[in-house]
Protein backbone atom coordinates (compact mmCIF):
# COMPACT_ATOMS: atom_id res chain seq x y z
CA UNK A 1 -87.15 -40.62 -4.12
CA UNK A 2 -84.96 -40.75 -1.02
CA UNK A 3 -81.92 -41.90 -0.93
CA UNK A 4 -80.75 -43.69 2.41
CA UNK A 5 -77.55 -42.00 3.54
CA UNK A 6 -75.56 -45.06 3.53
CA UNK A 7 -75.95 -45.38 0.26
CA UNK A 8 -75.72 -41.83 -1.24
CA UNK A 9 -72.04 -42.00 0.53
CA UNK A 10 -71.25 -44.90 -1.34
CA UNK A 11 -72.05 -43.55 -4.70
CA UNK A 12 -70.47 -40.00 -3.98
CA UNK A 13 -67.46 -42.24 -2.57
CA UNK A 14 -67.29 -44.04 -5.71
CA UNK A 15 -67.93 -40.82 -8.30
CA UNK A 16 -64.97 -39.09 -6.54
CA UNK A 17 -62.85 -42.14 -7.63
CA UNK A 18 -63.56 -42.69 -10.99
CA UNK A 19 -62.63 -38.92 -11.63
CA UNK A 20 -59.36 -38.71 -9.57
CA UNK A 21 -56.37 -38.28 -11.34
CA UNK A 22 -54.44 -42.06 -11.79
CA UNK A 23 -57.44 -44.25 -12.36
CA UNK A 24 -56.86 -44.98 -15.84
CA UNK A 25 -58.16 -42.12 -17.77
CA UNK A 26 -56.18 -40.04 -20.18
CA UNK A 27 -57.77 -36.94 -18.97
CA UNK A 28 -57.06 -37.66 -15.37
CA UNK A 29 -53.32 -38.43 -15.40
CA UNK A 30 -50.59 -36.32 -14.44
CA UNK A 31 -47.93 -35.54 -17.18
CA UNK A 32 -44.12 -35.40 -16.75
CA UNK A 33 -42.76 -32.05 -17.74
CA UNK A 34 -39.10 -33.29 -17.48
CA UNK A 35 -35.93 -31.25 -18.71
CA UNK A 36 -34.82 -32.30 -22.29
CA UNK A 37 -31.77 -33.74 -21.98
CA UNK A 38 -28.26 -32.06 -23.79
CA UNK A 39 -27.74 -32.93 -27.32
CA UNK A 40 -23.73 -32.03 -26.60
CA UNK A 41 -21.54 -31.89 -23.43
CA UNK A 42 -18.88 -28.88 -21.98
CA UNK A 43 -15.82 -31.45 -21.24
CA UNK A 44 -13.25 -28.55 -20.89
CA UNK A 45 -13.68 -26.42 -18.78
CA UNK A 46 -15.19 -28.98 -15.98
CA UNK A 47 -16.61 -26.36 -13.54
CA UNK A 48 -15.36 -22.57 -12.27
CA UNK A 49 -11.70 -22.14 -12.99
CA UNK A 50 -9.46 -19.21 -11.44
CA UNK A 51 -6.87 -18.03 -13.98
CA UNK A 52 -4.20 -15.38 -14.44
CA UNK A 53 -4.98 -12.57 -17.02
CA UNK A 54 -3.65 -13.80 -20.52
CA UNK A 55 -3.75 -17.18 -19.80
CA UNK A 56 -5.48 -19.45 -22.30
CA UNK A 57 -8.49 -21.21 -21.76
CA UNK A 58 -8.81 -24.44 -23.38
CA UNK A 59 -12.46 -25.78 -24.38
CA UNK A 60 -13.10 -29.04 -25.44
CA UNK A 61 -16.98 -29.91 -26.76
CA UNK A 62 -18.09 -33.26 -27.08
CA UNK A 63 -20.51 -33.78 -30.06
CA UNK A 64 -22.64 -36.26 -31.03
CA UNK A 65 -21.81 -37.45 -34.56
CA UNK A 66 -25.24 -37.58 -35.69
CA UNK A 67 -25.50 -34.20 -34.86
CA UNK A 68 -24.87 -31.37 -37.20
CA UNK A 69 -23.99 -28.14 -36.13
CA UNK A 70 -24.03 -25.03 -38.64
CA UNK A 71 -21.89 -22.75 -36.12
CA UNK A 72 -20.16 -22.25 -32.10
CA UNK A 73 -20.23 -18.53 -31.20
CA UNK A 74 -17.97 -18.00 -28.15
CA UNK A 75 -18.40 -15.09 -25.63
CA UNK A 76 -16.05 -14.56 -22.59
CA UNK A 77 -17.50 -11.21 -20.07
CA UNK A 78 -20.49 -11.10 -22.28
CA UNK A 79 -18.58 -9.99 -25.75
CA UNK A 80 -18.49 -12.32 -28.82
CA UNK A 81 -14.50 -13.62 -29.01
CA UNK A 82 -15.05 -16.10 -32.15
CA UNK A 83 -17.44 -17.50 -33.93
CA UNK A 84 -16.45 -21.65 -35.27
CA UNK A 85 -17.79 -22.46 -38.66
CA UNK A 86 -20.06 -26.21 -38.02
CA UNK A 87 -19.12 -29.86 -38.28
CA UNK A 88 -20.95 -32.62 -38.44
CA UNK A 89 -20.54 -36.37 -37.36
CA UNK A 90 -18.17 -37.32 -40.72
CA UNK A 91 -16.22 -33.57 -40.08
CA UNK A 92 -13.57 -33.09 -38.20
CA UNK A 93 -14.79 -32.16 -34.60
CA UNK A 94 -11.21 -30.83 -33.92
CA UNK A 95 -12.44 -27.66 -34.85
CA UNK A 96 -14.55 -27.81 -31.03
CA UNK A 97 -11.65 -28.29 -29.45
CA UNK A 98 -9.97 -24.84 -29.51
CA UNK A 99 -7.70 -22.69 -26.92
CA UNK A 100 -9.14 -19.47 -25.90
CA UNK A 101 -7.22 -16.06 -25.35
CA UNK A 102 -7.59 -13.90 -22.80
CA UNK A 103 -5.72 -10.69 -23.77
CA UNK A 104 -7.81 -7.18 -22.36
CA UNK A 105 -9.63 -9.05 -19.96
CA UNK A 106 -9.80 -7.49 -16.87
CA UNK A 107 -9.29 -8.93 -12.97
CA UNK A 108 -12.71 -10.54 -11.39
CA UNK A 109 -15.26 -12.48 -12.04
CA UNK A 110 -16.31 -13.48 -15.72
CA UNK A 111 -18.30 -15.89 -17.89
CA UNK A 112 -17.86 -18.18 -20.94
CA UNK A 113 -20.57 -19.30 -22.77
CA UNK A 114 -20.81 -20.86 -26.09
CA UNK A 115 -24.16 -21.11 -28.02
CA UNK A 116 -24.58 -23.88 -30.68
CA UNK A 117 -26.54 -23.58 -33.81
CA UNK A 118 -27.68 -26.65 -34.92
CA UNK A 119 -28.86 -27.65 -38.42
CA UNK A 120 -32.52 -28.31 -37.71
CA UNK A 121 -32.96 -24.79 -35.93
CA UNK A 122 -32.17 -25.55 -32.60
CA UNK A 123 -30.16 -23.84 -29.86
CA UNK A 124 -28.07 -25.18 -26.87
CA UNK A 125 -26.02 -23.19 -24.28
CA UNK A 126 -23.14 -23.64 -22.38
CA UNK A 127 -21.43 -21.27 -19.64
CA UNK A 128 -19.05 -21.29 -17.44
CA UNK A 129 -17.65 -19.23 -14.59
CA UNK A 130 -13.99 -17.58 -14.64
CA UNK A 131 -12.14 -15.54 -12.39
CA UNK A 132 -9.53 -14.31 -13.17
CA UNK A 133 -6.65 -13.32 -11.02
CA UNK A 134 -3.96 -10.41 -11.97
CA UNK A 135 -1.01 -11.63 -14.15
CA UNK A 136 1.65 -9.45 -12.22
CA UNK A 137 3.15 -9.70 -8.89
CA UNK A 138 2.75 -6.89 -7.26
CA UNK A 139 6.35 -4.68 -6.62
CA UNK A 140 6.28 -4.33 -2.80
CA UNK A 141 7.24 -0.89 -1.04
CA UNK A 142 8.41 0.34 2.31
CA UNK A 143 8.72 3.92 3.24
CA UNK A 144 10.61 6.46 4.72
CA UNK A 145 8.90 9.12 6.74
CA UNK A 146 10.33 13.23 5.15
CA UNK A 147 7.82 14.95 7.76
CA UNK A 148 5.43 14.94 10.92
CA UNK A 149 2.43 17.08 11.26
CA UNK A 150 0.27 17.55 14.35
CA UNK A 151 -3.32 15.95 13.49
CA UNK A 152 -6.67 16.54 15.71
CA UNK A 153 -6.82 13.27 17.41
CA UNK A 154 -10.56 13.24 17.51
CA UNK A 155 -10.86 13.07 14.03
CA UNK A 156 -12.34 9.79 12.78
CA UNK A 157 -10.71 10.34 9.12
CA UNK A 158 -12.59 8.59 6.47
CA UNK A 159 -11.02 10.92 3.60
CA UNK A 160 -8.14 12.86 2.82
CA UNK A 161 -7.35 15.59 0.15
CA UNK A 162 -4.59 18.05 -0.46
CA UNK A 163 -5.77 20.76 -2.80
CA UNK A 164 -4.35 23.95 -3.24
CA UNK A 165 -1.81 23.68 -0.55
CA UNK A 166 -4.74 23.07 2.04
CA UNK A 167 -6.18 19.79 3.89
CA UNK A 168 -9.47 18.66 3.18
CA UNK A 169 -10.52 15.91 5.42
CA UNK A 170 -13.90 14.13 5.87
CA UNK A 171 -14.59 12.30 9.67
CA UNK A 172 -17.12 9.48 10.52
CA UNK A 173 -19.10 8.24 13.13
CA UNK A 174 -22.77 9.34 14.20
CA UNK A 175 -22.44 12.83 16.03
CA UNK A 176 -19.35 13.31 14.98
CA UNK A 177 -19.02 13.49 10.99
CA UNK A 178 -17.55 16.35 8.99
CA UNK A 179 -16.12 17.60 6.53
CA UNK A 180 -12.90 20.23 7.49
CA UNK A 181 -10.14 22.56 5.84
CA UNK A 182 -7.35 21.94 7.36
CA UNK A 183 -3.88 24.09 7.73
CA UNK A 184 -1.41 21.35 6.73
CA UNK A 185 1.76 22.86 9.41
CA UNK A 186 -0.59 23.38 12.18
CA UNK A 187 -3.56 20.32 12.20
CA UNK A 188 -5.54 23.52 12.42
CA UNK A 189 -9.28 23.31 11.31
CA UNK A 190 -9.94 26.61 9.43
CA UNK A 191 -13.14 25.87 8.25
CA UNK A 192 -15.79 22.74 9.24
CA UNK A 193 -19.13 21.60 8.51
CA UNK A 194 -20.92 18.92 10.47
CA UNK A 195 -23.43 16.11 9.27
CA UNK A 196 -26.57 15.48 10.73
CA UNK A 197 -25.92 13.37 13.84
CA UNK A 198 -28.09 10.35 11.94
CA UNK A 199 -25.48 10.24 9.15
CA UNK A 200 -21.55 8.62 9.27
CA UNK A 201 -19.71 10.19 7.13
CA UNK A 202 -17.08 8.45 4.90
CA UNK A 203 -15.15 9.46 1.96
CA UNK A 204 -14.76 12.76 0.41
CA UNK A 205 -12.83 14.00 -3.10
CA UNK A 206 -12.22 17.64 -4.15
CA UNK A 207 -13.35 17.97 -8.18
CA UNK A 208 -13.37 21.31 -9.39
CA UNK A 209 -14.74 23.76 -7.22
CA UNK A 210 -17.00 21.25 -5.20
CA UNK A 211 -16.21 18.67 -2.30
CA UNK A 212 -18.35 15.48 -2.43
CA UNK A 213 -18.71 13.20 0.86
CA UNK A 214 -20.10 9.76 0.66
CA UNK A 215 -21.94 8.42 3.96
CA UNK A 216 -21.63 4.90 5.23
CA UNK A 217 -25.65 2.96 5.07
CA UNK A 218 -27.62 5.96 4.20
CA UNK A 219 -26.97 5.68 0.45
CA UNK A 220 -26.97 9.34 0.49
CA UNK A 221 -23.98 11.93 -0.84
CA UNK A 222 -23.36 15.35 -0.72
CA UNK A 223 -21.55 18.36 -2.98
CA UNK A 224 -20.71 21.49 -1.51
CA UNK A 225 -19.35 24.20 -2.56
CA UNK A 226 -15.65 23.86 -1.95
CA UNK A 227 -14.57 27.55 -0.78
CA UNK A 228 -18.12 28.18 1.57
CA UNK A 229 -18.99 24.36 2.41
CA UNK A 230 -22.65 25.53 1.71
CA UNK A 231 -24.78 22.05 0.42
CA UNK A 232 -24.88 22.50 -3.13
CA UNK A 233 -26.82 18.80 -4.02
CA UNK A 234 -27.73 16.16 -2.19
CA UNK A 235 -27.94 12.94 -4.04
CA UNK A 236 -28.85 9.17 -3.60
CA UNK A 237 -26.77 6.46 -4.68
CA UNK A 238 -27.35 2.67 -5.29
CA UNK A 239 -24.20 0.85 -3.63
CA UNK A 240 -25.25 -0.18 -0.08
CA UNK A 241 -22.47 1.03 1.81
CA UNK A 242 -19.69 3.92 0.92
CA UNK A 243 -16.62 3.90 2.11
CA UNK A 244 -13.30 5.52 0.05
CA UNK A 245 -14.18 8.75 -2.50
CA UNK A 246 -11.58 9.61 -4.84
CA UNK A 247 -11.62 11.33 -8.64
CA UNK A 248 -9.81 10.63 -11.92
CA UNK A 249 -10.60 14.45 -13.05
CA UNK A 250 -13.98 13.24 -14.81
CA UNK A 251 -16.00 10.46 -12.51
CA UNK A 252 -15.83 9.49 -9.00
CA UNK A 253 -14.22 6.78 -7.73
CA UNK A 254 -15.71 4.95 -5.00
CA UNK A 255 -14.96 2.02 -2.96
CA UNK A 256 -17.31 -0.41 -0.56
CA UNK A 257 -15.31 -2.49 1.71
CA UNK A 258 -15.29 -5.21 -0.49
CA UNK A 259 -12.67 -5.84 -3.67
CA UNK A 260 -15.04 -3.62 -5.88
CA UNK A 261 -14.44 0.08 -6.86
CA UNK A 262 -16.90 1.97 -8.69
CA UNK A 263 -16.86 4.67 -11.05
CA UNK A 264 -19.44 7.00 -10.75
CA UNK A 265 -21.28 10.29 -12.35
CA UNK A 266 -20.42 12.77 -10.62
CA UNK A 267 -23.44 14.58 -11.26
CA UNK A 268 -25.86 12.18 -10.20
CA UNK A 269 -23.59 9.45 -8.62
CA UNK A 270 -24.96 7.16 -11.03
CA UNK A 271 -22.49 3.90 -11.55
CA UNK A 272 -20.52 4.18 -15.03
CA UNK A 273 -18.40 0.76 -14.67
CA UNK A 274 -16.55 -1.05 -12.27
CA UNK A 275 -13.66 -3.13 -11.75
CA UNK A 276 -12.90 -6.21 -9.16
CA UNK A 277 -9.20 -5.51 -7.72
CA UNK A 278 -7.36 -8.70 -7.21
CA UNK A 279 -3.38 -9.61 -6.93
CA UNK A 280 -2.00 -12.33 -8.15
CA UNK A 281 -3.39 -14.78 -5.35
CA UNK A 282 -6.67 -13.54 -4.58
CA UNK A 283 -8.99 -10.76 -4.28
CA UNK A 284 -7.73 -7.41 -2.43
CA UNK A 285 -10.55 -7.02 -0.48
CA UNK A 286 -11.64 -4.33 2.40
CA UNK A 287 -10.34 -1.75 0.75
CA UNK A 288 -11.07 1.97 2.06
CA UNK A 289 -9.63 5.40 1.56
CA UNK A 290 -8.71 6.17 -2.22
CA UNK A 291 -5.83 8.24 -3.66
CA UNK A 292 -6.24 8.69 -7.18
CA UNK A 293 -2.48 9.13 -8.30
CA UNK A 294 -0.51 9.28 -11.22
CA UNK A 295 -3.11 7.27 -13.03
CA UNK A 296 -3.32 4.97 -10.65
CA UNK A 297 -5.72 4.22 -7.81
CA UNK A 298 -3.96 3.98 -4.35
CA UNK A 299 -6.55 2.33 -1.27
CA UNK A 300 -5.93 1.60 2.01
CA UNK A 301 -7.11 -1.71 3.08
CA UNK A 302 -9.09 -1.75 6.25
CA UNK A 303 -7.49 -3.10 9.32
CA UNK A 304 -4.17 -3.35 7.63
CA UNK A 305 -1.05 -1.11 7.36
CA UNK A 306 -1.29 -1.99 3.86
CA UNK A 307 -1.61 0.07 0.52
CA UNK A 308 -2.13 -1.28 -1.98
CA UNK A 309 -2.00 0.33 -5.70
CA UNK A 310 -4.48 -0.75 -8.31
CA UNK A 311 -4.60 -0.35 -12.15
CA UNK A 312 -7.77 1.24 -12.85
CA UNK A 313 -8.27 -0.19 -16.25
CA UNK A 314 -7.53 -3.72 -15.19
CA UNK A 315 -7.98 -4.37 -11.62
CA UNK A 316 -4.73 -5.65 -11.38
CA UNK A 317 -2.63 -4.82 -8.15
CA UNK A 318 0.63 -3.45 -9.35
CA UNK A 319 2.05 -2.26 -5.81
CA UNK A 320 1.64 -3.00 -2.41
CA UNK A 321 3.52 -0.70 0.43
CA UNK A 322 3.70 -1.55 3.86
CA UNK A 323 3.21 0.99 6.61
CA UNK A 324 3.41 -1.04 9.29
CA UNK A 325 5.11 0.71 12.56
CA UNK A 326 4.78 3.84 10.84
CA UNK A 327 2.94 5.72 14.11
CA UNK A 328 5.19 4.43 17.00
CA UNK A 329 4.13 2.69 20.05
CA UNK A 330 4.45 5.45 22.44
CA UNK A 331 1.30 7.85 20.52
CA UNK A 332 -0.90 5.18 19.98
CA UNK A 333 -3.83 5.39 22.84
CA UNK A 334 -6.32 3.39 23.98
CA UNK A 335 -8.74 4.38 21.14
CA UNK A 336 -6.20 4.54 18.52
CA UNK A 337 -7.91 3.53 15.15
CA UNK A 338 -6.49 2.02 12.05
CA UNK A 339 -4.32 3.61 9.11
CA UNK A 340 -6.51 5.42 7.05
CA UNK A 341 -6.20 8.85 4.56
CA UNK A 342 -3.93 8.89 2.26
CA UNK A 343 -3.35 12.71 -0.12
CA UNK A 344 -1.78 13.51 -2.76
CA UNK A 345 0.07 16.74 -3.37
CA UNK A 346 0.32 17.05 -6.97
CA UNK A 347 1.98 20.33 -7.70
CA UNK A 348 5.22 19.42 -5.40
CA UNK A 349 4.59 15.63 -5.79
CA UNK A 350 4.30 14.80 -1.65
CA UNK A 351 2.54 12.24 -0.22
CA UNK A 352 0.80 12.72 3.40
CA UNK A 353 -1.01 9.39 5.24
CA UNK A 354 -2.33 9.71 8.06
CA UNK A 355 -5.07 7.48 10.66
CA UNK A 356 -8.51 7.18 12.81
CA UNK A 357 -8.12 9.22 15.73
CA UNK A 358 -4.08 9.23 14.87
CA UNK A 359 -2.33 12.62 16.62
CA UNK A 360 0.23 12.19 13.34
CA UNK A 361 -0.15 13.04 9.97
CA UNK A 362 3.30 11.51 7.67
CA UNK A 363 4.63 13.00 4.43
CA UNK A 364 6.45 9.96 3.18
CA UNK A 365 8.14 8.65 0.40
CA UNK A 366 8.41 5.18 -1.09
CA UNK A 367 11.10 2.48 -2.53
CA UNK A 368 10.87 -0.84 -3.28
CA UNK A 369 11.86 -3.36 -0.56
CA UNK A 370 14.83 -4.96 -0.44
């Protein structure tokens, strides 16, 4: 039989309805998925805190007192601090409100978070962000300038080395990026090998018998061989800029232009750890050429005249020394670049800084201001 088309359009109209979700069946209607709501409640801390290192944290939980919990275990940066035995309602919940130390902790960002056992076998989480900021203020420095040495003023210096009474340096920019021996007296280039004109060169540490140079966005590094400058390795590296290379005797040290410094394999440039650098007040952040001194890190920060000098374990900024005036007026040109290279002679204990496209290189010393 035929159906007229009015009508089949009716029926089809009115099947499609009785089978749309919301018209009364079971099967049809759409179910709420919604969030279970927290048995308990993180009163202390509120949000994100900033704290110096050692300072206590105090953490305040508010419990239900129908609720029983068997145990509170307590993590700040991702290691267990303390684990609180459980209370229930008619137990004193005193034992959830509890001050946190902080001793060992190191500069930067961290998290607390406190997992809850309950009785019946379930779980609840809490977290919150801390940063915290160093607990020292750091001892400020000005200098006093022992010696001058002539420097090539078309060297872009990105790194600066003094090893066995010679200058290595490392230059940047595309076409112009190398690494160099340098006679320290005369600003004479001995020896030099050039970069492919795609790559910027940046930092560059002496470790053993081998040089290793960083490069700006390439995430590539070399190692040469530190007497013939013949390419011993090339290797790739994760961190999307490089910028400072230094050593402690065993990893490299690298920095990125932010308040992070990393500290590598130097084999395969891998990342071992890494520290955020902040001063009492805040992060210390550009920083750029590395020193590795004494046991303690010494960066430039970019477009400052500032040093500052960082304890590696830490974070913390211990020392801060001004260079400010330090190349006078009268040699700066109209492409004169910022501060930038700081070496370390360790046999006769000197100290040479030097700049971007500077005609100067400084032995200094320093003493505290004021």
């Amino acid at each position: 039989m035929r159906i007229p088309g009015v009508l089949l359009v009716t029926i089809l109209f009115f099947t499609a309805l009785s089978c749309s979700p919301g018209n009364g069946s079971s099967q049809g209607s759409m179910v709420s998925h919604s969030k279970p709501s927290r048995i308990t409640s993180l009163v202390e801390p509120a949000a994100a805190v900033t704290i110096p290192l050692g300072e206590e944290i105090r953490v305040v939980l508010s419990i239900p007192d129908s609720v029983v919990v068997d145990s509170v275990k307590v993590y700040l940066g991702g290691h267990l601090k303390r684990t609180i035995p459980g209370a229930s309602g008619e137990q004193n919940q005193e034992s959830f409100e509890f001050m946190l130390a902080t001793e060992g902790e190191r500069t930067g960002k961290s998290g607390l978070r406190l997992r809850l056992f309950f009785a019946g076998g379930e779980r609840e989480n809490h977290s919150r962000q801390i940063t915290f900021l160093s607990n020292v203020v750091p001892v400020e420095y000005s200098y006093q300038v022992v010696n001058e040495y002539p420097h090539d003023v078309t060297a872009y210096t990105q790194g600066l080395e003094f090893v066995d009474g010679m200058l290595y340096e490392g230059t940047g920019n595309y076409g112009t990026s190398s690494i160099r021996r340098v006679t320290l007296e005369t600003g004479e280039v001995t020896k030099i090998r050039d970069l492919d004109q795609s790559l910027f060169g940046e930092g560059i540490t002496v470790l053993g018998e081998c040089i290793y140079q960083i490069t700006y966005r390439s995430q590539v590094g070399f190692i040469y061989d530190k007497s013939t400058f013949e390419e011993i390795q090339k290797v790739y590296y994760q961190n999307r800029e490089g910028w400072g290379l230094t050593n402690n005797g065993e990893e490299l040290i690298m920095s990125d232009g932010t308040n992070i410094i990393y500290f590598l394999d130097p084999g395969l440039f891998t990342i071992n750890r890494q520290i955020e650098v902040y001063h009492n007040k805040g992060p210390a952040n550009s920083l750029n050429e590395l020193e590795y001194i004494n046991g303690k890190i010494w960066a430039n920060r970019y477009f400052t005249d500032e040093i500052v000098i960082i304890d590696p374990e830490t974070g913390r900024v211990e020392g801060l020394v001004n260079l400010k005036g330090i190349l006078k007026a009268t040699e700066r040109r109209s492409n004169t670049d910022v501060l930038n290279g700081i070496a370390w002679d360790s046999d006769q204990e000197r100290l040479f800084v030097t700049g971007k496209l500077w005609p100067r290189l400084f032995e200094i010393r320093i003493r505290e201001s004021g």
